[in-house]
PDB file of N, CA and C in Angstrom:
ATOM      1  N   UNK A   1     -29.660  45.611  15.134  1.00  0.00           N
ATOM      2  CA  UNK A   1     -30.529  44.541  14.689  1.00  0.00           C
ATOM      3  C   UNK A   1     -29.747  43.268  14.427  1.00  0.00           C
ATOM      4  N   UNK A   2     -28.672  43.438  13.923  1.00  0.00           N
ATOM      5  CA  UNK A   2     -27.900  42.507  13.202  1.00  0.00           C
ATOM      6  C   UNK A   2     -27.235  41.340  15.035  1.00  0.00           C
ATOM      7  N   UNK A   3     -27.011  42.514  15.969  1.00  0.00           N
ATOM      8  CA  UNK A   3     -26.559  42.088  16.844  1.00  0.00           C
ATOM      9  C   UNK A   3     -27.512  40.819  17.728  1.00  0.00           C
ATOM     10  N   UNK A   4     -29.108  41.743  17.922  1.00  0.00           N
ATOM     11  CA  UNK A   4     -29.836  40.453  17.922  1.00  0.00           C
ATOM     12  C   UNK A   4     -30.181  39.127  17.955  1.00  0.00           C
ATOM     13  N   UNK A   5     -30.061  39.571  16.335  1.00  0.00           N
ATOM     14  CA  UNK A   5     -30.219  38.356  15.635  1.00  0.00           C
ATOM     15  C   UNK A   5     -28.645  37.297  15.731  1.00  0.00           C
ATOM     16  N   UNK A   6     -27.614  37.977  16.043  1.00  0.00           N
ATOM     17  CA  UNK A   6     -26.550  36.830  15.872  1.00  0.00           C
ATOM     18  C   UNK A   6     -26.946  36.002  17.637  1.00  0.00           C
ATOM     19  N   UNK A   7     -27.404  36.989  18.617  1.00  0.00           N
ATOM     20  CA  UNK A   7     -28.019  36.411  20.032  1.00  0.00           C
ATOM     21  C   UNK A   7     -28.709  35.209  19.909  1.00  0.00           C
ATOM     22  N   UNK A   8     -29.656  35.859  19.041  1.00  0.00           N
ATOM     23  CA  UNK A   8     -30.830  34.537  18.928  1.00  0.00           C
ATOM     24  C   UNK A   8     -29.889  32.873  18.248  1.00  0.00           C
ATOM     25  N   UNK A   9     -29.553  33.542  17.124  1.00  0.00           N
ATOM     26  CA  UNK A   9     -28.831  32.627  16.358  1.00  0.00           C
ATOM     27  C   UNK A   9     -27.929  31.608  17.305  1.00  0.00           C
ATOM     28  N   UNK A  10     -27.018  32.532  18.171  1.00  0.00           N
ATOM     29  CA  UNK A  10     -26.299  31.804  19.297  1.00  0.00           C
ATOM     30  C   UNK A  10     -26.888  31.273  20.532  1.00  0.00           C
ATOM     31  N   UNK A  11     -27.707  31.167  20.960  1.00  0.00           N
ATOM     32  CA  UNK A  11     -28.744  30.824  21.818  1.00  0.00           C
ATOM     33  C   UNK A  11     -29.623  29.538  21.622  1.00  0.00           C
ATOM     34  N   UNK A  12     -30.552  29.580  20.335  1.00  0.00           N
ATOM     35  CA  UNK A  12     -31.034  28.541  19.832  1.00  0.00           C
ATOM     36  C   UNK A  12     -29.668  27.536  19.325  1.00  0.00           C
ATOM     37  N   UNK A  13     -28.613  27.697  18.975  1.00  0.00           N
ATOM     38  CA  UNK A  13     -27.743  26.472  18.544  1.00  0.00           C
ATOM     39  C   UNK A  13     -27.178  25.834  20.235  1.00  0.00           C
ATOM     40  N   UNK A  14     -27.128  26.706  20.782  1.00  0.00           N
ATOM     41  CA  UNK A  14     -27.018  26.213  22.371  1.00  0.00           C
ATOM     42  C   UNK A  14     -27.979  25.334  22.642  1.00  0.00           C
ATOM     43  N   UNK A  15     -28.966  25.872  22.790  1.00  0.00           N
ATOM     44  CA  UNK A  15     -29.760  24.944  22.903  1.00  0.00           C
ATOM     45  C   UNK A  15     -30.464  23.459  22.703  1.00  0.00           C
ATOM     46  N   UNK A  16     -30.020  23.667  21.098  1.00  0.00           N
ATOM     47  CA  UNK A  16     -30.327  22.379  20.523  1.00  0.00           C
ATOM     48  C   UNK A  16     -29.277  21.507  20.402  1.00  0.00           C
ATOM     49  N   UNK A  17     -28.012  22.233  20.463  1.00  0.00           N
ATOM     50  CA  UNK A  17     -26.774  21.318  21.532  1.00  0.00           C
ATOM     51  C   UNK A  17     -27.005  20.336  22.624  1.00  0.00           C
ATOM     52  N   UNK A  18     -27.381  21.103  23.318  1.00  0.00           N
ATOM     53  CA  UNK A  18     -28.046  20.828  24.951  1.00  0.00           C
ATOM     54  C   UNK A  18     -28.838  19.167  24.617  1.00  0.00           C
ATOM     55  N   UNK A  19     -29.778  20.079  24.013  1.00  0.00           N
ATOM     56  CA  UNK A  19     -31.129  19.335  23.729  1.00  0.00           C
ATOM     57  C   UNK A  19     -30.544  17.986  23.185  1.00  0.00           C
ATOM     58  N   UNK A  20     -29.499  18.047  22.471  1.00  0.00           N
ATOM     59  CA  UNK A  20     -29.397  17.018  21.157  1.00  0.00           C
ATOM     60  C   UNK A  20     -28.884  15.607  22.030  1.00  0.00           C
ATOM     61  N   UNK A  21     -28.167  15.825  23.214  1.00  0.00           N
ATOM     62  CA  UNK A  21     -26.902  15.121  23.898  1.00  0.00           C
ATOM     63  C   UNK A  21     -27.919  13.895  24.205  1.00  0.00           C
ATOM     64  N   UNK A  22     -27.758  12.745  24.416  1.00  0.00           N
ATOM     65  CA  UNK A  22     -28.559  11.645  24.992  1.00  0.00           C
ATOM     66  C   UNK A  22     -27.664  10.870  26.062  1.00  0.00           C
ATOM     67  N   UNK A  23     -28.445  10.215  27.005  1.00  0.00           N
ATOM     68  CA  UNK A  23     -27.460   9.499  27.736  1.00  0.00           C
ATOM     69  C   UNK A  23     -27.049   8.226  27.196  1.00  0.00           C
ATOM     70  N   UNK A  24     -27.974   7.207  26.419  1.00  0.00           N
ATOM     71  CA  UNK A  24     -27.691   6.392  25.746  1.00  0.00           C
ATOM     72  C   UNK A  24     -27.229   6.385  24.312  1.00  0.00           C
ATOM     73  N   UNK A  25     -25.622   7.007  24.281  1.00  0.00           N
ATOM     74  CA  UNK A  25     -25.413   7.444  23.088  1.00  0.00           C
ATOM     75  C   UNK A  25     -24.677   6.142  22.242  1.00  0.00           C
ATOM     76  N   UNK A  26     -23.869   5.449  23.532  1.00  0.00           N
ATOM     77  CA  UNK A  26     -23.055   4.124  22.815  1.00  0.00           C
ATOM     78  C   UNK A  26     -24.103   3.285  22.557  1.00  0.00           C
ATOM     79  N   UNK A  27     -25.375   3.082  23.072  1.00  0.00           N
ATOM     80  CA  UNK A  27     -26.291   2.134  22.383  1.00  0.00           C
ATOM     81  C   UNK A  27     -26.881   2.377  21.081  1.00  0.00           C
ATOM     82  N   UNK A  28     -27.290   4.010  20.989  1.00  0.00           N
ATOM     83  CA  UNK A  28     -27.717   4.390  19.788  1.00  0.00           C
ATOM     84  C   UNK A  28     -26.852   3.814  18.807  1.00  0.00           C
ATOM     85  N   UNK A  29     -25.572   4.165  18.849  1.00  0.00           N
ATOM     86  CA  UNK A  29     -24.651   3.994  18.022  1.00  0.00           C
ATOM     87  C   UNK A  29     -23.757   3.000  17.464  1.00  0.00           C
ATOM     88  N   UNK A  30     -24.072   1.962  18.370  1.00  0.00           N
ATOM     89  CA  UNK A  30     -23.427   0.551  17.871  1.00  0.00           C
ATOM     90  C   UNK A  30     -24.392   0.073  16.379  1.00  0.00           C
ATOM     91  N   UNK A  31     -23.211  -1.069  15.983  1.00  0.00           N
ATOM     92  CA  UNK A  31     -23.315  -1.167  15.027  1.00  0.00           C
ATOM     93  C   UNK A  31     -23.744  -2.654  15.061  1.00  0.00           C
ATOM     94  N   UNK A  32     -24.757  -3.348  15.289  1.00  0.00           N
ATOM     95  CA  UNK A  32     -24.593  -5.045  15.643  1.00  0.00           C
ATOM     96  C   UNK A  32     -23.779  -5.715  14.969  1.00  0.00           C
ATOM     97  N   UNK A  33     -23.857  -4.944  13.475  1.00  0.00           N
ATOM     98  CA  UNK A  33     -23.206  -6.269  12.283  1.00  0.00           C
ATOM     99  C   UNK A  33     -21.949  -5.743  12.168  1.00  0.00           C
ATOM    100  N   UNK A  34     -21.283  -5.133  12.976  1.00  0.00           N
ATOM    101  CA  UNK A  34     -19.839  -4.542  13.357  1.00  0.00           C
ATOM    102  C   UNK A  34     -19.529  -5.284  14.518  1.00  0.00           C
ATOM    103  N   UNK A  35     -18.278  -5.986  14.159  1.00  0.00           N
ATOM    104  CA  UNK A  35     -17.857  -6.656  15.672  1.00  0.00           C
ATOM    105  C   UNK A  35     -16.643  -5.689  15.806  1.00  0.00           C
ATOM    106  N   UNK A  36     -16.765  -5.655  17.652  1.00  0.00           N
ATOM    107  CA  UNK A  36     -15.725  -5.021  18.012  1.00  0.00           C
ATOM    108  C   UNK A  36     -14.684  -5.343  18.143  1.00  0.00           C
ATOM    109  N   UNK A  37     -14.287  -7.127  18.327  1.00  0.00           N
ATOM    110  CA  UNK A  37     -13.155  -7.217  18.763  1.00  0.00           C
ATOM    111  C   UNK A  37     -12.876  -8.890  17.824  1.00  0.00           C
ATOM    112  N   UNK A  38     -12.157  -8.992  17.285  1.00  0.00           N
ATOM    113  CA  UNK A  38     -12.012  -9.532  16.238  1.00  0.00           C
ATOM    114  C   UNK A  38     -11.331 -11.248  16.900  1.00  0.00           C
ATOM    115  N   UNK A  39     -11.555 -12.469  16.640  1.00  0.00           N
ATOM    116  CA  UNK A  39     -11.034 -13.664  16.741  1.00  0.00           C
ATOM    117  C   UNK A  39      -9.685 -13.760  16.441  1.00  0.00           C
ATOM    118  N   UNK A  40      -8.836 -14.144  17.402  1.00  0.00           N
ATOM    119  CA  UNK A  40      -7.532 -14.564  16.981  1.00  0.00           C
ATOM    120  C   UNK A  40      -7.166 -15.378  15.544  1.00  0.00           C
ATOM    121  N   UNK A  41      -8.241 -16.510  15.828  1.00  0.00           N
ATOM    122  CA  UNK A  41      -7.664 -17.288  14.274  1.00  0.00           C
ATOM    123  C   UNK A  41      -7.672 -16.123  12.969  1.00  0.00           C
ATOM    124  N   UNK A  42      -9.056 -15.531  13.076  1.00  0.00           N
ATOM    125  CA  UNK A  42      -8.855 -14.572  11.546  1.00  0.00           C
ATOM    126  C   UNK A  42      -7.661 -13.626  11.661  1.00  0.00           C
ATOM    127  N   UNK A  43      -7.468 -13.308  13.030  1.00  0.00           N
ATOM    128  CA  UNK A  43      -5.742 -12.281  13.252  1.00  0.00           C
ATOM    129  C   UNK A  43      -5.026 -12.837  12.018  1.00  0.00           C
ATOM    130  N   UNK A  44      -4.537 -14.354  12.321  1.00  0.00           N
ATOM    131  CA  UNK A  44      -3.689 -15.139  12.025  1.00  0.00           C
ATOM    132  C   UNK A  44      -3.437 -15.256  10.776  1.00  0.00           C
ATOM    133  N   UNK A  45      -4.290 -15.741  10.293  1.00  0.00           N
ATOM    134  CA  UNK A  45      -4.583 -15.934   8.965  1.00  0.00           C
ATOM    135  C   UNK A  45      -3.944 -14.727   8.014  1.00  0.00           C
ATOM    136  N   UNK A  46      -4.642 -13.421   8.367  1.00  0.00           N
ATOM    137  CA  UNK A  46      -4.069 -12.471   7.683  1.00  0.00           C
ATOM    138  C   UNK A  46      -2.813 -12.239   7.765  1.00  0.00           C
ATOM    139  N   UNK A  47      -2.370 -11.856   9.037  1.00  0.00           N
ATOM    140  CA  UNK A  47      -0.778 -11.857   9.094  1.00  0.00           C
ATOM    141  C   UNK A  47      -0.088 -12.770   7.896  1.00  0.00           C
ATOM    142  N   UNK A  48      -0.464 -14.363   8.518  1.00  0.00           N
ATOM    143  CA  UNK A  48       0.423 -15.321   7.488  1.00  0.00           C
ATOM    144  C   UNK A  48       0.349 -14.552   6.058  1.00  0.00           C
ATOM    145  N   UNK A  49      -0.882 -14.505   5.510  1.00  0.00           N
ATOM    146  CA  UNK A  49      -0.760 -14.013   4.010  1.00  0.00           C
ATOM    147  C   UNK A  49      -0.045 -12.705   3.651  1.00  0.00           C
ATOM    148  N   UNK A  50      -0.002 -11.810   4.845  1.00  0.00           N
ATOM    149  CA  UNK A  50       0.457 -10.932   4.207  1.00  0.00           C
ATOM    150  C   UNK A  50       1.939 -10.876   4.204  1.00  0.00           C
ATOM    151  N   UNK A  51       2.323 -11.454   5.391  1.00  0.00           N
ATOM    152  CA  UNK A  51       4.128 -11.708   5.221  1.00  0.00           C
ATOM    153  C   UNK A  51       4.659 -12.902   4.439  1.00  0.00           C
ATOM    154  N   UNK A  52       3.765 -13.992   4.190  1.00  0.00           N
ATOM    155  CA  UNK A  52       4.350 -14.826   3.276  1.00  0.00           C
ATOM    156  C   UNK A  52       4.448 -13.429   1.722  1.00  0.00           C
ATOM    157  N   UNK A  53       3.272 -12.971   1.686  1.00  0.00           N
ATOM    158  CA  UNK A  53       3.214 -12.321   0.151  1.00  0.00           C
ATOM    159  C   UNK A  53       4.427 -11.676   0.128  1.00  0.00           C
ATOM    160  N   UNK A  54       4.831 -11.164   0.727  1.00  0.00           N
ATOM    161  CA  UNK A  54       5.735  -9.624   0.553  1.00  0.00           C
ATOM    162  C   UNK A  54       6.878 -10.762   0.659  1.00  0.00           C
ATOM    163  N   UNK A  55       7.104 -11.367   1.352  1.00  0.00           N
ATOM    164  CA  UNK A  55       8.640 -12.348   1.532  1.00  0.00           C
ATOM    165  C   UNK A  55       8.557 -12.649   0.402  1.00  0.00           C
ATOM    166  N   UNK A  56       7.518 -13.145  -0.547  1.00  0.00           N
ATOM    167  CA  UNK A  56       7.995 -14.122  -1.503  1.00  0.00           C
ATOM    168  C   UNK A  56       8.022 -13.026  -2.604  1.00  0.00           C
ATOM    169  N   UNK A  57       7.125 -12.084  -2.683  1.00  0.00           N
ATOM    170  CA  UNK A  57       7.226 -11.129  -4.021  1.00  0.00           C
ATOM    171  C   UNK A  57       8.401 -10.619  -4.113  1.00  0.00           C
ATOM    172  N   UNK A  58       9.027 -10.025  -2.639  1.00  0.00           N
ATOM    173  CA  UNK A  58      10.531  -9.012  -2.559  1.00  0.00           C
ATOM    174  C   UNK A  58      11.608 -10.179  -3.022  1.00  0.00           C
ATOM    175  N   UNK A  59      11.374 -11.641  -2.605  1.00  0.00           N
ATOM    176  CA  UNK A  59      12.606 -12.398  -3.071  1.00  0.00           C
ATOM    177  C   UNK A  59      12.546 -12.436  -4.437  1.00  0.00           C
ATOM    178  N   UNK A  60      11.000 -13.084  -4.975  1.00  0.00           N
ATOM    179  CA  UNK A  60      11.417 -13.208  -6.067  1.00  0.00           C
ATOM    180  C   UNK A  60      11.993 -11.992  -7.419  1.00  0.00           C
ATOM    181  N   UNK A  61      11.559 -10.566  -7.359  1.00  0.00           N
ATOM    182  CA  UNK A  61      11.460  -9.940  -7.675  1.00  0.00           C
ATOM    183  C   UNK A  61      12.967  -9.191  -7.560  1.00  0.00           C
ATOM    184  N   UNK A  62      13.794  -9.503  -6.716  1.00  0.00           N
ATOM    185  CA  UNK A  62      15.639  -8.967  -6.246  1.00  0.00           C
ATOM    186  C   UNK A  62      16.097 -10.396  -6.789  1.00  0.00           C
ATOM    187  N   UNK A  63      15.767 -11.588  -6.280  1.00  0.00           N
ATOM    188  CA  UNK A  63      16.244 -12.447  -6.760  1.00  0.00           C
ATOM    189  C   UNK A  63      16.795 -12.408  -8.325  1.00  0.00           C
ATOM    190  N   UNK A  64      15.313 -12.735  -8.883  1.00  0.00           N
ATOM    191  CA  UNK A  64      15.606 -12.564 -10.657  1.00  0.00           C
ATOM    192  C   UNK A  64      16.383 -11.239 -10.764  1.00  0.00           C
ATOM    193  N   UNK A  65      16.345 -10.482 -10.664  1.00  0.00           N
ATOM    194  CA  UNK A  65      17.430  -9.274 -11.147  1.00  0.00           C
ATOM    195  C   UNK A  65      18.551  -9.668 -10.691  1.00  0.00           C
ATOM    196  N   UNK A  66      19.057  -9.828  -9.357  1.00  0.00           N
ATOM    197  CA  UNK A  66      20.620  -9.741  -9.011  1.00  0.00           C
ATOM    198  C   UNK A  66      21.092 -11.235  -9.542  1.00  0.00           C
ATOM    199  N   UNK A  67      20.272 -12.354 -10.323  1.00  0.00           N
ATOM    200  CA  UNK A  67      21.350 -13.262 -10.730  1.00  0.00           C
ATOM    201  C   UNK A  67      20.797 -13.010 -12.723  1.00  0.00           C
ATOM    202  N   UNK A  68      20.374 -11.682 -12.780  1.00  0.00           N
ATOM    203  CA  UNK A  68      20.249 -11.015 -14.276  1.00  0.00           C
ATOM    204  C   UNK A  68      19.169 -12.240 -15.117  1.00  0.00           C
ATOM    205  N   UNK A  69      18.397 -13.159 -14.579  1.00  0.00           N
ATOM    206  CA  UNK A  69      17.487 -13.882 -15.506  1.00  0.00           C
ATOM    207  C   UNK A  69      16.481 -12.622 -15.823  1.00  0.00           C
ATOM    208  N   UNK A  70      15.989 -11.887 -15.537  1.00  0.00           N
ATOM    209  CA  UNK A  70      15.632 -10.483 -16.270  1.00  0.00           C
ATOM    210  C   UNK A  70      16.193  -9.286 -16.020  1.00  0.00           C
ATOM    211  N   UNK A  71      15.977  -8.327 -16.684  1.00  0.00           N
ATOM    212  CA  UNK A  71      16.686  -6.916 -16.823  1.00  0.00           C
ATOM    213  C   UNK A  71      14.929  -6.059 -17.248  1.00  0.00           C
ATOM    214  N   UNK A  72      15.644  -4.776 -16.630  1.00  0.00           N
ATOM    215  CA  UNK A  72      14.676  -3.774 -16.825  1.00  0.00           C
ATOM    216  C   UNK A  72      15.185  -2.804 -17.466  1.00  0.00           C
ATOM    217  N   UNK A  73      14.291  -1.862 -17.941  1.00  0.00           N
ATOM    218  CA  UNK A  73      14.883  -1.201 -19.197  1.00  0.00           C
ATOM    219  C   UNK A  73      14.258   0.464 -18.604  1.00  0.00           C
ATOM    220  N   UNK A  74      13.423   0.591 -17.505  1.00  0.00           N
ATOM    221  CA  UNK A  74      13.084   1.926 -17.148  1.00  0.00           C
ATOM    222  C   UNK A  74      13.844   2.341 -15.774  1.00  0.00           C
ATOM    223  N   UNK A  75      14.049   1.682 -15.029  1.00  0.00           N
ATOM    224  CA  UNK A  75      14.163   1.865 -13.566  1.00  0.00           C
ATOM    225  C   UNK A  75      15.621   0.173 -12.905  1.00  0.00           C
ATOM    226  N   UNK A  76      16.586   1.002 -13.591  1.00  0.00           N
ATOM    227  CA  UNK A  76      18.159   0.263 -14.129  1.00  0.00           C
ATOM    228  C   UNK A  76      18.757   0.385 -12.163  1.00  0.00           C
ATOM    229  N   UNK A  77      18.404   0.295 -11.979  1.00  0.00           N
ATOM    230  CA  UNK A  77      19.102   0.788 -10.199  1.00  0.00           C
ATOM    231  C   UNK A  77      18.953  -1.043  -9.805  1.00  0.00           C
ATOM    232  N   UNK A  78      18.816  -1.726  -9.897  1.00  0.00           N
ATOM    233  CA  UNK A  78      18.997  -3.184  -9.338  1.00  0.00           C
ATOM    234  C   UNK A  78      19.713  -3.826 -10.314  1.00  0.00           C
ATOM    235  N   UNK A  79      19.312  -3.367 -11.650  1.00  0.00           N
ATOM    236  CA  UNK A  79      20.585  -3.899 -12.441  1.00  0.00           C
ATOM    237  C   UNK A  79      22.227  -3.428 -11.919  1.00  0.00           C
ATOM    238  N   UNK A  80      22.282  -2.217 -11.739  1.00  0.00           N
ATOM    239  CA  UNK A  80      23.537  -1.708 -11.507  1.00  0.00           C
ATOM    240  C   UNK A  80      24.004  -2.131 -10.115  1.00  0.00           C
ATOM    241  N   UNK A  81      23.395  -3.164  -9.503  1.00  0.00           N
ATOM    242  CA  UNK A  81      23.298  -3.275  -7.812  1.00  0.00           C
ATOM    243  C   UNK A  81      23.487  -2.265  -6.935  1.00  0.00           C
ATOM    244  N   UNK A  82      22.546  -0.918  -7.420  1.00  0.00           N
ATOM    245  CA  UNK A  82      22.501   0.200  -6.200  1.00  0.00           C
ATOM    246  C   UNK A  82      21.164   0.111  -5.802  1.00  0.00           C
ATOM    247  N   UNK A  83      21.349  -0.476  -4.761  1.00  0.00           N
ATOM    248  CA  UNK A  83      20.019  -1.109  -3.837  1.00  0.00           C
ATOM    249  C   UNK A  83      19.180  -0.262  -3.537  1.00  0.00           C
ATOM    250  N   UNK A  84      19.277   0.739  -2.858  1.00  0.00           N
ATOM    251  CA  UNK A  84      19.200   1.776  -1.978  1.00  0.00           C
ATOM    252  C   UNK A  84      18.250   1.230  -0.549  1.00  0.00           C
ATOM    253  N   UNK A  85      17.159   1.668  -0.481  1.00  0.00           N
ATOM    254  CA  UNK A  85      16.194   1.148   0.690  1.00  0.00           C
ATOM    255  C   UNK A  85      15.258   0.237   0.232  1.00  0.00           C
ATOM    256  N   UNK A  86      15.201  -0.876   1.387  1.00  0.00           N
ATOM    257  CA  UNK A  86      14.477  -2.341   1.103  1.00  0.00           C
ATOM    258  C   UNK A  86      13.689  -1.841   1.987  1.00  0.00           C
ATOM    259  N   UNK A  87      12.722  -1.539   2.139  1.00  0.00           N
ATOM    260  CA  UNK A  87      11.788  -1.294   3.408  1.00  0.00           C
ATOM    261  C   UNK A  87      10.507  -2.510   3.382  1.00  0.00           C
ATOM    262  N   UNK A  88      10.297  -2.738   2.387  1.00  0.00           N
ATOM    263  CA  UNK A  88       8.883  -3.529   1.880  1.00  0.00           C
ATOM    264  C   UNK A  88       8.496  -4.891   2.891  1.00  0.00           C
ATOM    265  N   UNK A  89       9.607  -5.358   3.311  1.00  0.00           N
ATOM    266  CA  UNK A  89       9.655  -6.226   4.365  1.00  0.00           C
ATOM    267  C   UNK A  89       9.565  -5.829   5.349  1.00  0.00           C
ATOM    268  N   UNK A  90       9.968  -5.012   6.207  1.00  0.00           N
ATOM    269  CA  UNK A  90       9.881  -4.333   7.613  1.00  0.00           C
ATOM    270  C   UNK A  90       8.709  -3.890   7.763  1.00  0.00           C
ATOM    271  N   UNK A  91       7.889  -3.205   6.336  1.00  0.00           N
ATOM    272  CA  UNK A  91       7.140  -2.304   6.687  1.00  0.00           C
ATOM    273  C   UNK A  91       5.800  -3.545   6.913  1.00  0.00           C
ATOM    274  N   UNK A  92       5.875  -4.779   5.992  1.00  0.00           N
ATOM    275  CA  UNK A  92       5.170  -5.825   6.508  1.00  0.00           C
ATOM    276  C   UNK A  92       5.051  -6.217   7.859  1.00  0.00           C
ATOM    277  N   UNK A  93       6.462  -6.756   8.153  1.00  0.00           N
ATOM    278  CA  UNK A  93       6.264  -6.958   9.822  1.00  0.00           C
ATOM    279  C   UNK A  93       5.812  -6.319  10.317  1.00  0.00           C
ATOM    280  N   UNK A  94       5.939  -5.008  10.466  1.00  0.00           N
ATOM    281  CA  UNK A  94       5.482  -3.806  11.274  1.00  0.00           C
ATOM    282  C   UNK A  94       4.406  -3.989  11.238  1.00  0.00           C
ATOM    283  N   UNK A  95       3.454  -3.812  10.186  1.00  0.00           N
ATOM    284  CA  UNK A  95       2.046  -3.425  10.060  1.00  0.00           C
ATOM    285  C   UNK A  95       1.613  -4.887  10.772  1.00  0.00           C
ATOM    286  N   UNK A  96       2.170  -5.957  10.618  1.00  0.00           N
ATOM    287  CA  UNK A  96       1.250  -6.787  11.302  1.00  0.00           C
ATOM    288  C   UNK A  96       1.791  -7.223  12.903  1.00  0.00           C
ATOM    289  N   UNK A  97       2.889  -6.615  13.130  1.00  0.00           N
ATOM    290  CA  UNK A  97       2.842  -6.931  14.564  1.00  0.00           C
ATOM    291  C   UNK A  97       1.805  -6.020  15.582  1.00  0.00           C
ATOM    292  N   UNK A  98       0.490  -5.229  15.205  1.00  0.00           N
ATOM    293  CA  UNK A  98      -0.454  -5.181  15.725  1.00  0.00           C
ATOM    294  C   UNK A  98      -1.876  -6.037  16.081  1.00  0.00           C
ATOM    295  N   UNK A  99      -1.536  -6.766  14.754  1.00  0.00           N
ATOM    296  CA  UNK A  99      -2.403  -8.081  14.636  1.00  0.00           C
ATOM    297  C   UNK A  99      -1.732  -9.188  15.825  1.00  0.00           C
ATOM    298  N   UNK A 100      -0.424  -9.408  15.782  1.00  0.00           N
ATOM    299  CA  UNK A 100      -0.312 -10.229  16.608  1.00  0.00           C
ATOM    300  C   UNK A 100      -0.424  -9.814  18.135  1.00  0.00           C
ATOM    301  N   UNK A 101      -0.106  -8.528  18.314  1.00  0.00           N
ATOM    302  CA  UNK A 101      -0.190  -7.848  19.440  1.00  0.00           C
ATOM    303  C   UNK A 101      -1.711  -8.244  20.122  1.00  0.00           C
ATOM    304  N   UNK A 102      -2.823  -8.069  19.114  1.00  0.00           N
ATOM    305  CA  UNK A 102      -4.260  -8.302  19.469  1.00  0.00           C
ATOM    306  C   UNK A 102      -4.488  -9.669  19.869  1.00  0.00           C
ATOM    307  N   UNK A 103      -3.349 -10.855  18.709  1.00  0.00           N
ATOM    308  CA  UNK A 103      -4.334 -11.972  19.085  1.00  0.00           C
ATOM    309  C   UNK A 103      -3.449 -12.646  20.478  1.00  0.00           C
ATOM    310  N   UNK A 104      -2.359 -12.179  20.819  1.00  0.00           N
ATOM    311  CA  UNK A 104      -1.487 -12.408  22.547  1.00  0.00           C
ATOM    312  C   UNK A 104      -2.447 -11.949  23.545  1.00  0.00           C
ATOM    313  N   UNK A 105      -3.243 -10.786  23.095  1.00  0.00           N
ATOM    314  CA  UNK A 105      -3.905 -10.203  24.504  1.00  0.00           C
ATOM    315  C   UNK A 105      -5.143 -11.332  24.125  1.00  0.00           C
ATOM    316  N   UNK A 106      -5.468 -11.514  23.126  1.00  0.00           N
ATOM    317  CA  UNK A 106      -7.260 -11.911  22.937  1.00  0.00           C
ATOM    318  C   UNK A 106      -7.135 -13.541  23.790  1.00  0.00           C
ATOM    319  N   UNK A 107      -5.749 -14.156  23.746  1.00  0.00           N
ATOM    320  CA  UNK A 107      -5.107 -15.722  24.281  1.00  0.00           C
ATOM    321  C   UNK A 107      -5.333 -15.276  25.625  1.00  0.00           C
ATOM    322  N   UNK A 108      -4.696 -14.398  25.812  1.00  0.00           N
ATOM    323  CA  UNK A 108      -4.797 -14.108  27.231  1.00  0.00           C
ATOM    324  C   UNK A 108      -5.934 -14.018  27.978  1.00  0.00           C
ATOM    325  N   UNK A 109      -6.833 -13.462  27.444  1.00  0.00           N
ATOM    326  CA  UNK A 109      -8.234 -12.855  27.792  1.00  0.00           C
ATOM    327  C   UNK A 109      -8.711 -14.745  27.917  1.00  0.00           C
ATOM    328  N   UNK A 110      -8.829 -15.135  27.196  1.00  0.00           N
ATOM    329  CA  UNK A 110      -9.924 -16.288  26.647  1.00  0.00           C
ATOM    330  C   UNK A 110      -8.904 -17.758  27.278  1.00  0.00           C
ATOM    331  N   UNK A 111      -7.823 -17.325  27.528  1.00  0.00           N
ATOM    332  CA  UNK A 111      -6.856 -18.691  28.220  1.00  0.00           C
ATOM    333  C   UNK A 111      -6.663 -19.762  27.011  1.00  0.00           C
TER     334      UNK A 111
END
């Protein structure tokens, strides 16, 4: 009985698989007030802010410690000048050389 019923069970989900698929599925599914492909100028914009931010927070923030106008009292490793890994900058560039990557092709596209 049990066997059956797992038939049926597997049969009808087939089915309504089948059934469910549409050919117009990317129309169903767009989003109008979703754009797909984003304007170079807004690229821009963000990039600038986000690598000016991090340039200026990481300077100022190593700066004041390594010429001692403040000291920290939990986390002593820049006082003692053991640096270790600066990544905070790279990891900026990085993340936005996809943005610029987009707005070279979007120049390209649009001339």
């Amino acid at each position: 009985m049990k066997i059956k019923t797992f038939k049926k069970d597997k049969v009808t989900l087939l089915s309504l698989f089948l059934l469910g698929c549409t050919g117009d599925f990317e129309e169903i599914n767009s989003n109008p007030n979703n754009p797909i492909v984003a304007t170079p100028n807004l690229l821009l914009t963000g990039v600038e802010r986000d690598m000016m931010t991090e340039l200026l927070n990481e300077s100022w923030s190593i700066g004041n410690i390594v010429i001692q106008q403040t000291a920290k009292n939990q986390f002593v490793n820049e006082d003692r000048y053991l640096w270790g890994e600066l990544n905070r900058i790279w990891n900026a560039v990085y993340d936005n050389m996809r943005d610029v990557n987009n707005i070279l092709i979007r120049a390209e596209e649009t001339e």
